[in-house]
N, C-alpha and C. Protein backbone atom coordinates (compact mmCIF):
# COMPACT_ATOMS: atom_id res chain seq x y z
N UNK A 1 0.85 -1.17 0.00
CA UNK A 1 0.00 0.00 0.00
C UNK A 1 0.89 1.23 0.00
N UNK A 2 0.47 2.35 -0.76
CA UNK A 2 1.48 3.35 -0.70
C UNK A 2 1.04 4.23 0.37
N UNK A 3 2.26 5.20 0.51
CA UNK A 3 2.49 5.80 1.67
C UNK A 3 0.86 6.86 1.90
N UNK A 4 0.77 6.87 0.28
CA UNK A 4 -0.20 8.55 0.79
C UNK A 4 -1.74 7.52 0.93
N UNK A 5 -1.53 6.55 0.76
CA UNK A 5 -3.16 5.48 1.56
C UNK A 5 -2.88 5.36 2.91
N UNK A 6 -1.90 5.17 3.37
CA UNK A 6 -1.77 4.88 4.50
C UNK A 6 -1.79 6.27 5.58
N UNK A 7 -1.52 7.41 4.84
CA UNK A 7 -2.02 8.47 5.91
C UNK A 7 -2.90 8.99 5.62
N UNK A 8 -3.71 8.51 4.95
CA UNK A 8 -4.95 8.76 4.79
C UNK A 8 -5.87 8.19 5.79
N UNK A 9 -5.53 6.84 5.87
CA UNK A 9 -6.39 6.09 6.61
C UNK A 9 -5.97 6.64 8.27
N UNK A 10 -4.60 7.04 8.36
CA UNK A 10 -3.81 7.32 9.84
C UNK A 10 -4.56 8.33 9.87
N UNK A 11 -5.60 9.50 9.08
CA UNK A 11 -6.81 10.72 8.91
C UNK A 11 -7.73 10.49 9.74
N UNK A 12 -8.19 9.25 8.99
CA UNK A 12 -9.41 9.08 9.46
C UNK A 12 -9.20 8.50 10.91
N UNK A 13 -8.67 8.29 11.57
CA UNK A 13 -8.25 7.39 13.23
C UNK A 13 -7.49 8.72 14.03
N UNK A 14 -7.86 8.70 14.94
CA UNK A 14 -7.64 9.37 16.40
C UNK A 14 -6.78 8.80 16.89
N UNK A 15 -5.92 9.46 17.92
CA UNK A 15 -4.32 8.66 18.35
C UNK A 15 -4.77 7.82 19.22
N UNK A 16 -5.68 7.43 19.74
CA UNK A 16 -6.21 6.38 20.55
C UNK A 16 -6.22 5.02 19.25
N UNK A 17 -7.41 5.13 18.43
CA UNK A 17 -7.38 3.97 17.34
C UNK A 17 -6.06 4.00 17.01
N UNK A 18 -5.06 4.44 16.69
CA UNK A 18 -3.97 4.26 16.04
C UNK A 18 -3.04 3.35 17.33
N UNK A 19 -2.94 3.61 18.03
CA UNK A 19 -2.01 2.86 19.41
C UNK A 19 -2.71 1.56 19.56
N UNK A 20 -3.87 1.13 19.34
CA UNK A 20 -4.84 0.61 19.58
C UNK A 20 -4.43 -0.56 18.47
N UNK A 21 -4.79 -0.09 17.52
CA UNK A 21 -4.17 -1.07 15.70
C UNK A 21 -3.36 -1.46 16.17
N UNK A 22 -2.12 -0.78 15.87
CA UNK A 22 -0.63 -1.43 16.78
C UNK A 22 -1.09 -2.51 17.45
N UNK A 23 -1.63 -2.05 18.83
CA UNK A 23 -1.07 -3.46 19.77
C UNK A 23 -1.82 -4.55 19.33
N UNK A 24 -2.95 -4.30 18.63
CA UNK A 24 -3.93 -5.65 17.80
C UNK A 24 -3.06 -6.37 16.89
N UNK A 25 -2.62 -5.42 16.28
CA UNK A 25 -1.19 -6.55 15.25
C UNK A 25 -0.13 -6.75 16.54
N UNK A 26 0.13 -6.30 17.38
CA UNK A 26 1.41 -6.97 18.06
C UNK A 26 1.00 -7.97 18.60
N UNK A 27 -0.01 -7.99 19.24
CA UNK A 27 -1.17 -9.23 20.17
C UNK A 27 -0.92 -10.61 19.39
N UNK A 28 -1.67 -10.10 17.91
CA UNK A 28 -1.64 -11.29 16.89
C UNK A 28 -0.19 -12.01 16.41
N UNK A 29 0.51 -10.96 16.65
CA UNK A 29 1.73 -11.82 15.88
C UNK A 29 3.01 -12.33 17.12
N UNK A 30 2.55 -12.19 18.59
CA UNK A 30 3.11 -11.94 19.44
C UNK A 30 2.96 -13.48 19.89
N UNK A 31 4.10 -14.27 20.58
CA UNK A 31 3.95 -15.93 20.98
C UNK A 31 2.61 -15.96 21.95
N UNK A 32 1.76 -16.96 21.73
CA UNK A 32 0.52 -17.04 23.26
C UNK A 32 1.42 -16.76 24.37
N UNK A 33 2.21 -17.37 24.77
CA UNK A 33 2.68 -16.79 26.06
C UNK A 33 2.99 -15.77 26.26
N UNK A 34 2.71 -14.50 25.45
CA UNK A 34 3.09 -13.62 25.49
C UNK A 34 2.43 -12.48 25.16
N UNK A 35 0.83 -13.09 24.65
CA UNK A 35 0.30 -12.23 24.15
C UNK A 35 -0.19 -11.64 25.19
N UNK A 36 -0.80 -10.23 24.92
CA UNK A 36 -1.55 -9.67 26.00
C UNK A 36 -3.22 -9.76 25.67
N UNK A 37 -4.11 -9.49 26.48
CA UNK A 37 -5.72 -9.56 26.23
C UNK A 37 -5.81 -8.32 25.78
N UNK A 38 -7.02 -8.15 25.08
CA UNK A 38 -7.73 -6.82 24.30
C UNK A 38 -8.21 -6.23 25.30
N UNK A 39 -8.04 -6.66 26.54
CA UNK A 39 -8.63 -5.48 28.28
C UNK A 39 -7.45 -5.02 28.29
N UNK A 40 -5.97 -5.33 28.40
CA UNK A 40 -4.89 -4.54 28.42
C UNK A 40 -4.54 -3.92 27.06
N UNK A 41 -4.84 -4.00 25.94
CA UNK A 41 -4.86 -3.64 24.92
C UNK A 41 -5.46 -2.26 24.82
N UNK A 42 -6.72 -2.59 25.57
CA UNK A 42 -7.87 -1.33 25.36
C UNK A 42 -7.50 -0.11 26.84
N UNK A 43 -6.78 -0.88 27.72
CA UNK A 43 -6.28 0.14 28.58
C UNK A 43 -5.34 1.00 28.27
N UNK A 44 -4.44 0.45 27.47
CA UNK A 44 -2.95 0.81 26.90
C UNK A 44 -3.08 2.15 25.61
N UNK A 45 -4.64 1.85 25.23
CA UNK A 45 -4.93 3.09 23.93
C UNK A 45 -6.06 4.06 25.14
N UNK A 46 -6.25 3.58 26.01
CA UNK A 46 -7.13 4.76 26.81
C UNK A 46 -8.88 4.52 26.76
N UNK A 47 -9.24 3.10 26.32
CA UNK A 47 -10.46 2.85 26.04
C UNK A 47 -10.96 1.57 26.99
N UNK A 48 -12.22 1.28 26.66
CA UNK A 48 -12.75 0.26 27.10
C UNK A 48 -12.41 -0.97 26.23
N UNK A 49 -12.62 -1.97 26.72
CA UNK A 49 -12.91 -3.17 26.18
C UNK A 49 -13.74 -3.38 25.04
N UNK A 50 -14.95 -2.77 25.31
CA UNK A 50 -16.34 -2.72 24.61
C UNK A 50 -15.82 -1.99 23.63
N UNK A 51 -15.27 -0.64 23.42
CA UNK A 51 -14.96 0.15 22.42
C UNK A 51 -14.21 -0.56 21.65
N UNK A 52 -13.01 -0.60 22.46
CA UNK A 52 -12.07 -1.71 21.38
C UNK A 52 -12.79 -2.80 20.27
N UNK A 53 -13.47 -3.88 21.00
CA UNK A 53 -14.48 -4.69 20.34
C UNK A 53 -14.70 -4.25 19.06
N UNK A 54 -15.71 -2.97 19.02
CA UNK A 54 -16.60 -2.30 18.50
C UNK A 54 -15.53 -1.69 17.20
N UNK A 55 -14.77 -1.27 17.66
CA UNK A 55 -13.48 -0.31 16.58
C UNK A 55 -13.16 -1.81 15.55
N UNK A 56 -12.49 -2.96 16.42
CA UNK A 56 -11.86 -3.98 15.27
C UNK A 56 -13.31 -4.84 14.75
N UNK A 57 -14.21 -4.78 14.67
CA UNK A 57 -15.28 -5.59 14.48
C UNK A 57 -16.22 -4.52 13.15
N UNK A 58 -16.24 -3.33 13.91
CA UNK A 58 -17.04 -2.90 12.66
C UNK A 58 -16.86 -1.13 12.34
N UNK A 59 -15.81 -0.51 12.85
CA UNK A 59 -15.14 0.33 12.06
C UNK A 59 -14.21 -0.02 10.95
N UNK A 60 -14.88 0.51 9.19
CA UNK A 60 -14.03 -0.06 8.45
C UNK A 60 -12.31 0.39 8.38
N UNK A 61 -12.47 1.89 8.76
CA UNK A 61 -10.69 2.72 8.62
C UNK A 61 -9.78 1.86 9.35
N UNK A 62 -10.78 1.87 11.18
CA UNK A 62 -9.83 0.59 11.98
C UNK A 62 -9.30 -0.71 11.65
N UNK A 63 -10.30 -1.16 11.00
CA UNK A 63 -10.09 -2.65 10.37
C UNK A 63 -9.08 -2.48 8.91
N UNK A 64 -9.04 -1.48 8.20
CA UNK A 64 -8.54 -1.70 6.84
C UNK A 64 -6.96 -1.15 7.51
N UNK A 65 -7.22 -0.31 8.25
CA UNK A 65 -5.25 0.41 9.42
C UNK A 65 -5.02 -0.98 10.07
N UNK A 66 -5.28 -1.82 10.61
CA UNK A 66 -4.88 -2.75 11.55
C UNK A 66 -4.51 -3.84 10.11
N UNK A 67 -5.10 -3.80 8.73
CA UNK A 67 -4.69 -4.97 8.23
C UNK A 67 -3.65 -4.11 7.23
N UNK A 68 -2.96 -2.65 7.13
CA UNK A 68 -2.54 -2.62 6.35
C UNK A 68 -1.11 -2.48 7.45
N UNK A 69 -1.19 -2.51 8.83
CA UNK A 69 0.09 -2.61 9.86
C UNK A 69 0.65 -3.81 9.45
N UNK A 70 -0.75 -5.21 9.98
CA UNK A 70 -0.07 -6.40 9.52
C UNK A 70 0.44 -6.50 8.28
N UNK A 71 0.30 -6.55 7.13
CA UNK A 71 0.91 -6.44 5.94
C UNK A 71 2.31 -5.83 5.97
N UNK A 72 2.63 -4.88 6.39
CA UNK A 72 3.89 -4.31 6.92
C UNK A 72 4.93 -4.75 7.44
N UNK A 73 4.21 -5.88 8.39
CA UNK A 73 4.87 -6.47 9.50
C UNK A 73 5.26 -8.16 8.58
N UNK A 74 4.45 -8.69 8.02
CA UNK A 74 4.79 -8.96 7.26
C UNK A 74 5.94 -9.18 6.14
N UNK A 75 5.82 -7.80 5.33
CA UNK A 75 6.53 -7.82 4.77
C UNK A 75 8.08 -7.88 4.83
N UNK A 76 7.98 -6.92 6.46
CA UNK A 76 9.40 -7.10 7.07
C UNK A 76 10.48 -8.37 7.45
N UNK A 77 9.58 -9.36 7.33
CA UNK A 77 9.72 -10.66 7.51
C UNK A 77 9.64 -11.69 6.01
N UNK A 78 9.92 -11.17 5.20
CA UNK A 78 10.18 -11.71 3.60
C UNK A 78 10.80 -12.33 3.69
N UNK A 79 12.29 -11.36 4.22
CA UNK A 79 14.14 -12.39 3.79
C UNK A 79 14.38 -13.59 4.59
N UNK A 80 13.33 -13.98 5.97
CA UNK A 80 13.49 -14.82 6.70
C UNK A 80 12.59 -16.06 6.19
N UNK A 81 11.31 -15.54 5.30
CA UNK A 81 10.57 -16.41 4.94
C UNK A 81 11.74 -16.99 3.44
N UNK A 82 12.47 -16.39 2.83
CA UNK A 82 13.25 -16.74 1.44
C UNK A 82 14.17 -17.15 2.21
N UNK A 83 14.75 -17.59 3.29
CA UNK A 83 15.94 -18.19 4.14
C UNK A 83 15.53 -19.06 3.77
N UNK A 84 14.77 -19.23 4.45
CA UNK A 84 14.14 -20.75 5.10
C UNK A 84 13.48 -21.83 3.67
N UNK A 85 13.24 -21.00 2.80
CA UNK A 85 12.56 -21.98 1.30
C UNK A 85 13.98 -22.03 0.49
N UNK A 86 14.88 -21.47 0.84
CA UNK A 86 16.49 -22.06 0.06
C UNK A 86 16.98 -22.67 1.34
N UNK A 87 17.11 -22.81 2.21
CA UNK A 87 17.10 -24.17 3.45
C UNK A 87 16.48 -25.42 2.96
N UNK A 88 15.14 -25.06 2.52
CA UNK A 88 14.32 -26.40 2.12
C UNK A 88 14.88 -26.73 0.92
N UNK A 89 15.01 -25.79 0.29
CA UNK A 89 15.84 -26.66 -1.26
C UNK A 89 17.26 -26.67 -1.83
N UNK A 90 18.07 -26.78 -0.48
CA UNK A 90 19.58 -26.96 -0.56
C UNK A 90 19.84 -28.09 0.44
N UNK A 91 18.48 -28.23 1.19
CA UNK A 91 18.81 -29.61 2.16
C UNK A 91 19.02 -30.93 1.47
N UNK A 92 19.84 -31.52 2.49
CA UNK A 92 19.62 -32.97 2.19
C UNK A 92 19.13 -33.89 1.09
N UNK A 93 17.45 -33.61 2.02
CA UNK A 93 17.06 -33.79 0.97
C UNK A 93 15.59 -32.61 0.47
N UNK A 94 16.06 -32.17 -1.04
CA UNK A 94 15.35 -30.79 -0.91
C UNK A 94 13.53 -31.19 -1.06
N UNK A 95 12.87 -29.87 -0.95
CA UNK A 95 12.03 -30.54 -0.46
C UNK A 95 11.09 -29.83 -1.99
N UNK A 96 10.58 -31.15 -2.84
CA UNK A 96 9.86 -30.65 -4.05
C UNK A 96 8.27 -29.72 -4.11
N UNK A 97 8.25 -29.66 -3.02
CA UNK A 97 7.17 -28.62 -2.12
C UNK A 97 7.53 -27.10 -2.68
N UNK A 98 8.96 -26.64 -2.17
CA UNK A 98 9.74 -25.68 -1.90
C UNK A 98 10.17 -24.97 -3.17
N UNK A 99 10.49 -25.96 -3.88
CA UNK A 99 11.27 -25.94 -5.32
C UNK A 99 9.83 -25.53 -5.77
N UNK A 100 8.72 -26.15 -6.11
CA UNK A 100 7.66 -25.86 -6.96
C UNK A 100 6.98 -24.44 -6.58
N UNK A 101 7.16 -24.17 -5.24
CA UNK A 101 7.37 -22.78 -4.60
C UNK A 101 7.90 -21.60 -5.57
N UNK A 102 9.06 -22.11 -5.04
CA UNK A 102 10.11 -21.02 -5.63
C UNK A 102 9.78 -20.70 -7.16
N UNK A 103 9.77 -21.84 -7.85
CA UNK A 103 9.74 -21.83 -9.37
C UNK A 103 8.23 -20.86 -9.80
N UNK A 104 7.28 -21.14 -8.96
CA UNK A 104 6.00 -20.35 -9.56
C UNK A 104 6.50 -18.71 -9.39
N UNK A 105 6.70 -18.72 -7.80
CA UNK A 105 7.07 -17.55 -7.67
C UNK A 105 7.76 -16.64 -8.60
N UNK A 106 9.09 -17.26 -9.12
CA UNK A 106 9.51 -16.51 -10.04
C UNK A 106 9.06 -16.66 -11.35
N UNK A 107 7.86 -17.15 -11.63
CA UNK A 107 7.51 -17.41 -13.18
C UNK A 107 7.62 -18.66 -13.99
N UNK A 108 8.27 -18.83 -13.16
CA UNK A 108 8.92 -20.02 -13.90
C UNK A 108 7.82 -21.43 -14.46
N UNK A 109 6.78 -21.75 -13.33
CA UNK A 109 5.67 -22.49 -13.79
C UNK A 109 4.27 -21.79 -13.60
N UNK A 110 3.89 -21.81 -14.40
CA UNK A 110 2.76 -21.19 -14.08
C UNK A 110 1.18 -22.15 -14.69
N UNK A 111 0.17 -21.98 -13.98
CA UNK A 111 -1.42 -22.43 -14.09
C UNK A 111 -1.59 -22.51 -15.94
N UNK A 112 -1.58 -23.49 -15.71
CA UNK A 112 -1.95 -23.92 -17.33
C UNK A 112 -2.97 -24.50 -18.14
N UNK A 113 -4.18 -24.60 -18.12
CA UNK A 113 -5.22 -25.69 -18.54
C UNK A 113 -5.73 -25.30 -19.54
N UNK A 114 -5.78 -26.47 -20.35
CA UNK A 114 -6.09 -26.39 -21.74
C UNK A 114 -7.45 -27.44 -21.74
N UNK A 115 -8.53 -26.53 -21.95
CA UNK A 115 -9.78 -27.46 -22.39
C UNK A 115 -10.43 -27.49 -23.72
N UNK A 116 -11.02 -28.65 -23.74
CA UNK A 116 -10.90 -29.14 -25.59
C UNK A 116 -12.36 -29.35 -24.96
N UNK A 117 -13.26 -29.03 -26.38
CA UNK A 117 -14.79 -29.33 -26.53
C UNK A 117 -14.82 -29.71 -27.62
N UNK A 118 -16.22 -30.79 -27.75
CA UNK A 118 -16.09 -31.23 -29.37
C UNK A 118 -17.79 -31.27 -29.25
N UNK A 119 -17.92 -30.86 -30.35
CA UNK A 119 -18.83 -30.06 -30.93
C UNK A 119 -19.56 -31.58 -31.88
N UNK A 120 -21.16 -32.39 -30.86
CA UNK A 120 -21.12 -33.80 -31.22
C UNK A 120 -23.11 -33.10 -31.52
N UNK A 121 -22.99 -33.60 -33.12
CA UNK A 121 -23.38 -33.18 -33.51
C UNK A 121 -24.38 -31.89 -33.82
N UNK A 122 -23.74 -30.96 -33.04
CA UNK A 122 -24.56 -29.62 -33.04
C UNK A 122 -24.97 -29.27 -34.60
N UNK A 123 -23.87 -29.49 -35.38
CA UNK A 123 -24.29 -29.14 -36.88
C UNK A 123 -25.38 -29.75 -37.77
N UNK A 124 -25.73 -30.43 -37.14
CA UNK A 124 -27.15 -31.30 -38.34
C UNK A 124 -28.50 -30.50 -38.08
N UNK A 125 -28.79 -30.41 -39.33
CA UNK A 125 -29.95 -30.18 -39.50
C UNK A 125 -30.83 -31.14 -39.98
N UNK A 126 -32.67 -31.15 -40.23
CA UNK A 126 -33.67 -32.05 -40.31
C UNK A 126 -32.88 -33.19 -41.68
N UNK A 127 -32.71 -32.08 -43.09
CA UNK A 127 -31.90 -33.35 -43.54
C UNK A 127 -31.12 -34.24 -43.46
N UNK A 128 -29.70 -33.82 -42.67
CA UNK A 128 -28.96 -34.78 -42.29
C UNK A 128 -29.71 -35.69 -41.75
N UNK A 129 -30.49 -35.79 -40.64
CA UNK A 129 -30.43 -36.80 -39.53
C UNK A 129 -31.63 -37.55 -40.69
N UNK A 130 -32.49 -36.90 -41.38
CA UNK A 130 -33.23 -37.88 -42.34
C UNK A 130 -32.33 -38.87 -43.44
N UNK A 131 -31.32 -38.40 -43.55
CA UNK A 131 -30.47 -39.31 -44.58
C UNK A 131 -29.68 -40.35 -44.19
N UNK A 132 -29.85 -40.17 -42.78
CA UNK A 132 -28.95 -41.08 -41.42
C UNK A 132 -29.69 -41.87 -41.46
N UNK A 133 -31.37 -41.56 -40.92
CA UNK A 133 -32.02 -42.70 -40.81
C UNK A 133 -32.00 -43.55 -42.21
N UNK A 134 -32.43 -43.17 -42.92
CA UNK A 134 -32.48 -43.68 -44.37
C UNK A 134 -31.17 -44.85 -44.37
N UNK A 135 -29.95 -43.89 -44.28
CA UNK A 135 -28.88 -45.52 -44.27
C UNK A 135 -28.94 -45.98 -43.40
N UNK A 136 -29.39 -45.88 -41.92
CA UNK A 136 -29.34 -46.73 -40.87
C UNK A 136 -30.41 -47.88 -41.66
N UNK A 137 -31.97 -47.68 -41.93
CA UNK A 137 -32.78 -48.19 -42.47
C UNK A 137 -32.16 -49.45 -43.75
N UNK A 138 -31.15 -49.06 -44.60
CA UNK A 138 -30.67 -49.86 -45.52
C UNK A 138 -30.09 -50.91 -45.31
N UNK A 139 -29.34 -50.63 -43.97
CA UNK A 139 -28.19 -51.43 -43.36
C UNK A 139 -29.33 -52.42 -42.83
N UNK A 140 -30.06 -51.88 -41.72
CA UNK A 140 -30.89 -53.26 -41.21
C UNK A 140 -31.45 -53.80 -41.94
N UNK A 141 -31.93 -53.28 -43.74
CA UNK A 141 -32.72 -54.12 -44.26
C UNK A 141 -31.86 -55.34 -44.77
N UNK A 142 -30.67 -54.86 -45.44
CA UNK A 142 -29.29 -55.94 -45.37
C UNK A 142 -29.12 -56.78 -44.57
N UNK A 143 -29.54 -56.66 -42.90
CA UNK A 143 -28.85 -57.72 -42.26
C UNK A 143 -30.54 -58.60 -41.89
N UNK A 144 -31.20 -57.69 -42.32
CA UNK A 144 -32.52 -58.72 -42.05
C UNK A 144 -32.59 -60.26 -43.37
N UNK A 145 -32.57 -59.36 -44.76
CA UNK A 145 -32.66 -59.89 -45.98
C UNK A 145 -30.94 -60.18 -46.91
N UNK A 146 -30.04 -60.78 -45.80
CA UNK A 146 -28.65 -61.37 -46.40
C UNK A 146 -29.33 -61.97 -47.87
């Protein structure tokens, strides 16, 4: 997201919602043992519980700021996620998971499906199928009268 969306949205939020986002992405990405509850969360931005609720549930600015932090946070964490998928495919034994990974990622394979239709007899009209019967008709009279 570029910079001038993102203070746009930092517009629409009060320095309470904004401290508030934060610790909702830190909460989430933070070990369980470590996370804190949305009652210390909501103390820490100067609000209630209930408000808090109310802000990540159905304010859209709050909700679209709290998912464009995570994304951020995220992203900061790329070179550790590309460690770890050339780990998987320089190990031992590499892992064809990783490789098919990597390879889309860079282009390299990409979604391919090729579907074939065949077109069974859409083209006949009243004559054809009358000239069908007609030789179908010849043939059985042949195998009736060898």
């Amino acid at each position: 997201m570029s910079a001038q969306k993102r203070k746009q949205l930092e517009s629409r939020l009060d320095g309470r919602q904004r401290v508030a986002a934060l610790s909702c992405v830190e909460r989430e990405f933070a070990p369980e043992t470590e996370r804190k509850s949305f009652e210390v969360n909501a103390q820490e931005a100067g609000v209630t519980r209930n408000t808090l609720y109310e802000w990540r549930t159905q304010n859209k600015a709050f909700i679209e700021y709290v998912n464009v932090i995570a994304d951020d946070f995220l992203a900061s964490k790329r070179p550790i996620v590309y460690k770890r998928l050339i780990q998987l495919i320089d190990g031992s034994q590499p892992s064809v998971k990783a490789i098919d990974l990597f390879m889309r990622r860079e282009g390299l394979i990409t979604a391919h499906a090729v579907i074939e239709t065949k077109d069974v007899g859409g083209g006949r009209d009243n004559e054809d199928i009358a000239k069908e019967l007609a030789e179908l008709d010849e043939l059985l009279t042949e195998k009736e009268n060898p």
